[in-house]
PDB file of N, CA and C in Angstrom:
ATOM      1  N   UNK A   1       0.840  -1.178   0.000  1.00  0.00           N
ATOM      2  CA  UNK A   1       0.000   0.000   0.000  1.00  0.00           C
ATOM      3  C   UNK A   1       0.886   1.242   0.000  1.00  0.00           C
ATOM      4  N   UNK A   2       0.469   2.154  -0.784  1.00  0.00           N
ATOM      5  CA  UNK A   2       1.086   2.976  -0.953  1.00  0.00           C
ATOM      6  C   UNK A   2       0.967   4.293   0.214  1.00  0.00           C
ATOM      7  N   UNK A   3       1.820   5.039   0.513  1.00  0.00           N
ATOM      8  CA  UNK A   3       1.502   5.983   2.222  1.00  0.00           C
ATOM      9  C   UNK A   3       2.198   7.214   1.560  1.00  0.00           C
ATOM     10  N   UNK A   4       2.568   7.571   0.046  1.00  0.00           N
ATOM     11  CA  UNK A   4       3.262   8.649  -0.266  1.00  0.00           C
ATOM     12  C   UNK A   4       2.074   9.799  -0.976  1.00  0.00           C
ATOM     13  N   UNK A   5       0.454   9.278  -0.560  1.00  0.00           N
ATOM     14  CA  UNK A   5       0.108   9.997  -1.126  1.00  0.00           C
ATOM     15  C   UNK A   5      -0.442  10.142  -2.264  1.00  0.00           C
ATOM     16  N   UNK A   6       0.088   9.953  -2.894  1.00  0.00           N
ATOM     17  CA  UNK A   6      -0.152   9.498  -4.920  1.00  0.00           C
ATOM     18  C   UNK A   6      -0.910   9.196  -5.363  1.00  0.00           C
ATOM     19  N   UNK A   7      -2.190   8.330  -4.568  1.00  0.00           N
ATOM     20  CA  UNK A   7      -3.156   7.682  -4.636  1.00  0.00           C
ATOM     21  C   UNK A   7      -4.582   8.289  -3.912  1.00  0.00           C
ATOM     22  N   UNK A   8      -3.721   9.465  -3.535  1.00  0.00           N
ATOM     23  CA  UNK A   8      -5.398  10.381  -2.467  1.00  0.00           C
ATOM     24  C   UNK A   8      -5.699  11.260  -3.463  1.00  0.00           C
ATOM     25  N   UNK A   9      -7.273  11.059  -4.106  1.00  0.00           N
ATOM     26  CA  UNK A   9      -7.437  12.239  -4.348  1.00  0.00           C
ATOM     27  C   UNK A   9      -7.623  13.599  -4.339  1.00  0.00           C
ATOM     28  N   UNK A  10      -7.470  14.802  -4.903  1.00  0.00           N
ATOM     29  CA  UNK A  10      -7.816  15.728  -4.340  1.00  0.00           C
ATOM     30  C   UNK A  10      -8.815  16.531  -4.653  1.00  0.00           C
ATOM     31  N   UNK A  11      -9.466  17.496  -3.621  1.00  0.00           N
ATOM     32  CA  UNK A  11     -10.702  18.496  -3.510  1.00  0.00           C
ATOM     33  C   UNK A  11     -10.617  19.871  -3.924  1.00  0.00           C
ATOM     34  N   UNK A  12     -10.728  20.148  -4.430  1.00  0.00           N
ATOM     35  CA  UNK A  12     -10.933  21.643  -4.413  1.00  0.00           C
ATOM     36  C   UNK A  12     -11.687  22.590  -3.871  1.00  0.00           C
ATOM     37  N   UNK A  13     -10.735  23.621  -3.154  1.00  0.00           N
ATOM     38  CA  UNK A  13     -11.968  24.193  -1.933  1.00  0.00           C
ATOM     39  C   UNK A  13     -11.704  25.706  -2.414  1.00  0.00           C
ATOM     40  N   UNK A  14     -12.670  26.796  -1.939  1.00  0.00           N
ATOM     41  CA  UNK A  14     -12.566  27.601  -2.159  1.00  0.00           C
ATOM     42  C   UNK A  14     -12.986  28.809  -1.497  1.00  0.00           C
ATOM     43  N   UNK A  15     -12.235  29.944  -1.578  1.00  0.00           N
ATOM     44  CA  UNK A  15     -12.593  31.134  -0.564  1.00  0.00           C
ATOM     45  C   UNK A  15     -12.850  32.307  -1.314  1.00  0.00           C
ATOM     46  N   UNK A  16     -14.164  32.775  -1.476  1.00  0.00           N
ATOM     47  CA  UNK A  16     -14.568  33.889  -1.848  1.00  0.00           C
ATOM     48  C   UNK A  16     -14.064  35.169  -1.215  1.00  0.00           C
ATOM     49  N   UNK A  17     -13.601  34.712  -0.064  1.00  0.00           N
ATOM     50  CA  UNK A  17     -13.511  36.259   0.661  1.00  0.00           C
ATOM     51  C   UNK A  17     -12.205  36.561   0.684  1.00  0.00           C
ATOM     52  N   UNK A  18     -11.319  35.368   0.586  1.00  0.00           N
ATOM     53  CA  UNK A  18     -10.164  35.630   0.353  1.00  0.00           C
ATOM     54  C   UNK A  18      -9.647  35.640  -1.214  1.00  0.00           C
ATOM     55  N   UNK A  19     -10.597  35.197  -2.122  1.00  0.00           N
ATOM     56  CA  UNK A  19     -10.539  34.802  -3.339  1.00  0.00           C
ATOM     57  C   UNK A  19      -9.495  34.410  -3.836  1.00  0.00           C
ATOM     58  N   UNK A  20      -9.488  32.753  -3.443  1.00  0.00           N
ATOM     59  CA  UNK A  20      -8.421  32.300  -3.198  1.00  0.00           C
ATOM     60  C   UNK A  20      -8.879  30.543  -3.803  1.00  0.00           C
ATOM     61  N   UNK A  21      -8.486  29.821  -4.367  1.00  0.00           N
ATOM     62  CA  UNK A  21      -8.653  28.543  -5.043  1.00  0.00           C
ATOM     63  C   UNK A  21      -7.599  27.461  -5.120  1.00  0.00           C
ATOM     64  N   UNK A  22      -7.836  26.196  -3.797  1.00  0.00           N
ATOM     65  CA  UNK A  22      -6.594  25.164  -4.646  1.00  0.00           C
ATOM     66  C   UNK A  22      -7.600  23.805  -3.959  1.00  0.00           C
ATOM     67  N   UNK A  23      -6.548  23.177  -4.146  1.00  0.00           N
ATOM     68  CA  UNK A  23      -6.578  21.336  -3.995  1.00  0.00           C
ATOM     69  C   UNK A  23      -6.352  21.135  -2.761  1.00  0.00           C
ATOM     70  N   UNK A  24      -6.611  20.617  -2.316  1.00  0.00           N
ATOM     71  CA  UNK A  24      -6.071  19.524  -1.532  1.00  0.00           C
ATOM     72  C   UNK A  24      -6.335  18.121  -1.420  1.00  0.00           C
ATOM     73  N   UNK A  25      -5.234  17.491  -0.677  1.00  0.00           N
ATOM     74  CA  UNK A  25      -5.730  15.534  -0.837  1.00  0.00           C
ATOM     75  C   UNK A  25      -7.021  15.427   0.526  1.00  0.00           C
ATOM     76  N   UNK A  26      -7.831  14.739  -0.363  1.00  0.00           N
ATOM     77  CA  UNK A  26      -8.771  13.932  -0.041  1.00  0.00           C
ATOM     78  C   UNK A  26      -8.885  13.786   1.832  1.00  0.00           C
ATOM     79  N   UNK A  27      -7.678  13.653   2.332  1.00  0.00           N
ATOM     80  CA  UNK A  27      -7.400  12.890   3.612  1.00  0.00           C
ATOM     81  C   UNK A  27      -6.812  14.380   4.472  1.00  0.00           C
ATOM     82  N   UNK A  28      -6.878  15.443   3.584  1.00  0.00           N
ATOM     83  CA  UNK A  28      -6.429  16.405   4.390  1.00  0.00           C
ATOM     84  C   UNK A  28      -7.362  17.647   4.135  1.00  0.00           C
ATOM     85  N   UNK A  29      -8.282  16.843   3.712  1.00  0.00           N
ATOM     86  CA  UNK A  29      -9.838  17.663   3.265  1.00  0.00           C
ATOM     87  C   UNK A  29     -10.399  18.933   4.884  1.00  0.00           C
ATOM     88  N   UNK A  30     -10.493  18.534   5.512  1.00  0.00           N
ATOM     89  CA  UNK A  30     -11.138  18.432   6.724  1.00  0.00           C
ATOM     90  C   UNK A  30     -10.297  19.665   7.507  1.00  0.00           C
ATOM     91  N   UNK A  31      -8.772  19.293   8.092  1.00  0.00           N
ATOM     92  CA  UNK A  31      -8.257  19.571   8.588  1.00  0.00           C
ATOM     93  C   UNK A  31      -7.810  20.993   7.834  1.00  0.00           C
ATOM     94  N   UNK A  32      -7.337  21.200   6.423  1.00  0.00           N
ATOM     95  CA  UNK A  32      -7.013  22.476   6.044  1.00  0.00           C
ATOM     96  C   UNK A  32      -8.530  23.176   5.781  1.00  0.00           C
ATOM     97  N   UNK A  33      -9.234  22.984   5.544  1.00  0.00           N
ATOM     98  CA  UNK A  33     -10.307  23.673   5.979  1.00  0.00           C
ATOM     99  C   UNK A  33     -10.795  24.397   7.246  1.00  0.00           C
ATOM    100  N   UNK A  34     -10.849  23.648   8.206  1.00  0.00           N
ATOM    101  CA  UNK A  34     -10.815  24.162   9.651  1.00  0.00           C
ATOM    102  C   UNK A  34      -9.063  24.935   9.747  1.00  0.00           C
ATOM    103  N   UNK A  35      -8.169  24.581   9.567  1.00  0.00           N
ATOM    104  CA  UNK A  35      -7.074  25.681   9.880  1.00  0.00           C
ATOM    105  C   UNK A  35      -7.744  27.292   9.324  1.00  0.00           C
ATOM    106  N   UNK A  36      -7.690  27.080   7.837  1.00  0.00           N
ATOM    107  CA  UNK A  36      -7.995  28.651   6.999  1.00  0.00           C
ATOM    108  C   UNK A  36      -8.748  29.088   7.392  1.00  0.00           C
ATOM    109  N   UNK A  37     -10.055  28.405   7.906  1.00  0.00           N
ATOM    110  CA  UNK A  37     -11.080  29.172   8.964  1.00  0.00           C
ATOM    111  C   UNK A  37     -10.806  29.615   9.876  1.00  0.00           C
ATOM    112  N   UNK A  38     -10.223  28.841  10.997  1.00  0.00           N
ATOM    113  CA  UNK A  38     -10.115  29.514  11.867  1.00  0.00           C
ATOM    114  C   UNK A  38      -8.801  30.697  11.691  1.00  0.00           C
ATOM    115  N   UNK A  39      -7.679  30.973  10.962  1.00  0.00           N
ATOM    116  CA  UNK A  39      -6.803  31.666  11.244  1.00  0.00           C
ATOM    117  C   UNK A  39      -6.797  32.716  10.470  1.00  0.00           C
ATOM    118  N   UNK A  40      -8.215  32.790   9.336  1.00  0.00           N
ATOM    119  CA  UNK A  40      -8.295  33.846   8.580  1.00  0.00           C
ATOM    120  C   UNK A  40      -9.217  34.412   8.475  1.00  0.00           C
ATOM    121  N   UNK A  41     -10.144  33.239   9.423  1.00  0.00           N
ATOM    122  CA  UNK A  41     -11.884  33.898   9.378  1.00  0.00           C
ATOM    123  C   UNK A  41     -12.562  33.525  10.557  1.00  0.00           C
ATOM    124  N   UNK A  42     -11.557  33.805  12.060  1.00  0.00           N
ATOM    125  CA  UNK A  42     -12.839  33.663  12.883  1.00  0.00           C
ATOM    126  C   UNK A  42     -13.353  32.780  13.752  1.00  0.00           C
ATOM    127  N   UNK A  43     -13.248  31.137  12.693  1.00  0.00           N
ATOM    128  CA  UNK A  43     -13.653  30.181  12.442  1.00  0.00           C
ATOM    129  C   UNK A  43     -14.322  30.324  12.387  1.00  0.00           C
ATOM    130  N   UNK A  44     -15.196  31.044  11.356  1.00  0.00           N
ATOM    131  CA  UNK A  44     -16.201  30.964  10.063  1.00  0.00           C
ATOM    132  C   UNK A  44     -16.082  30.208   9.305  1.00  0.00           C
ATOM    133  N   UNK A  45     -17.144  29.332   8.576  1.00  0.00           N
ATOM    134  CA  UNK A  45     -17.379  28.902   7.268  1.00  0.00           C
ATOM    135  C   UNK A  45     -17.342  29.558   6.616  1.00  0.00           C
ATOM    136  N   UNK A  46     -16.031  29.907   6.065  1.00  0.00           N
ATOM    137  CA  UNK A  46     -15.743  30.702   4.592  1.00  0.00           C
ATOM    138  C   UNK A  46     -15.662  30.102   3.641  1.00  0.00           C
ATOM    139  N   UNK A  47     -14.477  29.159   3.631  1.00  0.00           N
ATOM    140  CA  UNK A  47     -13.708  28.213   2.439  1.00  0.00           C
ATOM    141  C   UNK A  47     -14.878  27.400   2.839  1.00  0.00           C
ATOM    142  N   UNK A  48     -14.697  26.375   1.399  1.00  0.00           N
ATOM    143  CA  UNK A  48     -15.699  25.248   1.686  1.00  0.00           C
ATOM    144  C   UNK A  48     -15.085  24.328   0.407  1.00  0.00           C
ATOM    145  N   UNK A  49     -15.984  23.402   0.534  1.00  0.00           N
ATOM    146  CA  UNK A  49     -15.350  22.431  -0.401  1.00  0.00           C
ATOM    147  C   UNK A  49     -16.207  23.369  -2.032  1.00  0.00           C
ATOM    148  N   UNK A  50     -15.786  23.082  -3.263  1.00  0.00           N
ATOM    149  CA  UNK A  50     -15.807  23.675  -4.523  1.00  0.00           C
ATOM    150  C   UNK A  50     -17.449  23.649  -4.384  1.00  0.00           C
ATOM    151  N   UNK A  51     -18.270  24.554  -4.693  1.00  0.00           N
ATOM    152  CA  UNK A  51     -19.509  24.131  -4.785  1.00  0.00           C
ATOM    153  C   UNK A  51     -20.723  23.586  -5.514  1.00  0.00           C
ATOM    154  N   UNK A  52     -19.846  23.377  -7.023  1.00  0.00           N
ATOM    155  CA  UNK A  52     -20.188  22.444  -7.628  1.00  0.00           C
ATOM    156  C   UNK A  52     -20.138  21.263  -7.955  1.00  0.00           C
ATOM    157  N   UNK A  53     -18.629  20.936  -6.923  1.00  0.00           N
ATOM    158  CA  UNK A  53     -18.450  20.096  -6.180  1.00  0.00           C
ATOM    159  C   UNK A  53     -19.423  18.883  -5.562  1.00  0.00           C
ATOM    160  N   UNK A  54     -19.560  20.037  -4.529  1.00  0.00           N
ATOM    161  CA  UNK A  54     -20.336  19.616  -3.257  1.00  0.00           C
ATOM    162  C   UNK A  54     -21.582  19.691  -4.215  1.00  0.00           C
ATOM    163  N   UNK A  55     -22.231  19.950  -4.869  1.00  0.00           N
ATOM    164  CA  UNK A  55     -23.750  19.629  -4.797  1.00  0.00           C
ATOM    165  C   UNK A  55     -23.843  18.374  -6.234  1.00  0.00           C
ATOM    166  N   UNK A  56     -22.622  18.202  -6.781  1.00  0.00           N
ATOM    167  CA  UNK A  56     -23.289  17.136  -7.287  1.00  0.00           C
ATOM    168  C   UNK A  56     -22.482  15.435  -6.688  1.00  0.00           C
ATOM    169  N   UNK A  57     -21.959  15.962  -5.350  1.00  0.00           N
ATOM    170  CA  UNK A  57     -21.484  14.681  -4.541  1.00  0.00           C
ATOM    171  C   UNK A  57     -23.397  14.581  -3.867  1.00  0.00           C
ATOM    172  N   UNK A  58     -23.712  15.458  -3.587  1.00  0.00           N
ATOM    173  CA  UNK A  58     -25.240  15.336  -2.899  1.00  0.00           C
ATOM    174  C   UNK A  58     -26.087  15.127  -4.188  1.00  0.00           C
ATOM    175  N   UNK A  59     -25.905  15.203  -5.132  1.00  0.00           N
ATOM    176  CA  UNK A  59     -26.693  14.700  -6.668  1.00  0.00           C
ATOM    177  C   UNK A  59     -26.586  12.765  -6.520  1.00  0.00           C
ATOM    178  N   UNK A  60     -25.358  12.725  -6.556  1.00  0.00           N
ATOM    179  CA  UNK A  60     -25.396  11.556  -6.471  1.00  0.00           C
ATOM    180  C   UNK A  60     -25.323  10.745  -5.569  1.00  0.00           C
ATOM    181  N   UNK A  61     -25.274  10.950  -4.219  1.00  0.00           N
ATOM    182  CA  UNK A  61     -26.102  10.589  -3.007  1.00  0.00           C
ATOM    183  C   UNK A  61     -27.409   9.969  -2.960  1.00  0.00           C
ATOM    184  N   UNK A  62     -28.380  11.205  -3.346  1.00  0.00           N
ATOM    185  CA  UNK A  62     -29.709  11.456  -3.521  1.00  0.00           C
ATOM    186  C   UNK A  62     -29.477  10.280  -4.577  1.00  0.00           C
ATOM    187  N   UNK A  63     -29.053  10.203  -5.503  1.00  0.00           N
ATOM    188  CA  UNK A  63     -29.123   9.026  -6.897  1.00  0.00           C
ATOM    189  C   UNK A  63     -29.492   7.784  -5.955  1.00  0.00           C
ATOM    190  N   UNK A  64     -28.139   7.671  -5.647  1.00  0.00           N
ATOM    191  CA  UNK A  64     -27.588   6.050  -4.873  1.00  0.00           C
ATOM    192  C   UNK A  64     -28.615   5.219  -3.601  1.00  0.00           C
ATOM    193  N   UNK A  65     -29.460   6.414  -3.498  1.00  0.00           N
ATOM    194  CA  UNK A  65     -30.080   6.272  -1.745  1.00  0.00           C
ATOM    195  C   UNK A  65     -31.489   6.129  -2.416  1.00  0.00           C
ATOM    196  N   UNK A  66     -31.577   6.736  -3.749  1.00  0.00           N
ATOM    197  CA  UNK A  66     -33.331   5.927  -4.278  1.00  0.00           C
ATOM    198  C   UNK A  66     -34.025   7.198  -3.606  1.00  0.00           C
ATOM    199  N   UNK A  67     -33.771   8.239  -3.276  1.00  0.00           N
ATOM    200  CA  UNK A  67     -34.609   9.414  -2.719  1.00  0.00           C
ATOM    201  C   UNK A  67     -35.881  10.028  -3.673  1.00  0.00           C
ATOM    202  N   UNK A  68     -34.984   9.696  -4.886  1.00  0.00           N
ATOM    203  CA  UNK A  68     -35.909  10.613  -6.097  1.00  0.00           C
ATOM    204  C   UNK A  68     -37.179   9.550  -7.041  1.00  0.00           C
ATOM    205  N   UNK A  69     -36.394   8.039  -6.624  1.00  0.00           N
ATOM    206  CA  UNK A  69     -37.861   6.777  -7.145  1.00  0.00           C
ATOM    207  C   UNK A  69     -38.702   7.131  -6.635  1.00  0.00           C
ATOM    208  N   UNK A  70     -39.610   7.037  -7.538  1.00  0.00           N
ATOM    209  CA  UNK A  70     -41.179   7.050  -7.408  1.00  0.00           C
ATOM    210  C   UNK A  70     -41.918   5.268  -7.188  1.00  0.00           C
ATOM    211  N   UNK A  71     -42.409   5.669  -6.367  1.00  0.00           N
ATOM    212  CA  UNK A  71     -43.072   4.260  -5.514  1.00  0.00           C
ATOM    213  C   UNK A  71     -44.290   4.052  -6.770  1.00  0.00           C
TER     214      UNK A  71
END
């Protein structure tokens, strides 16, 4: 198994207020998010994950979970 990384994908998150845009791996999703918040905003929800992103990870959620079948 590989531990160098190489194999995590990455997210793209983004800050309007800082207008500011990158990547990060998958596994360090979480944690640089909460840093930039808290040390640039407060710890506000500023940055967030990309938001087209995020709504079609919840597109296909909603897919997978049968929310939208009709009985």
């Amino acid at each position: 198994m590989s531990t160098d990384g190489d194999d995590d994908p990455t997210v793209p998150i983004v800050c309007e207020e800082c207008d500011t845009r990158t990547r990060v791996p998958l596994s360090d999703l979480a944690d640089q998010l909460e840093r930039h918040n808290e040390t640039r905003h407060d710890g506000e929800d500023v940055a967030v994950v990309d938001p087209a992103l995020a709504d079609r990870i919840a597109d296909l959620v909603v897919e997978d979970m049968g929310l939208l079948d009709e009985e």
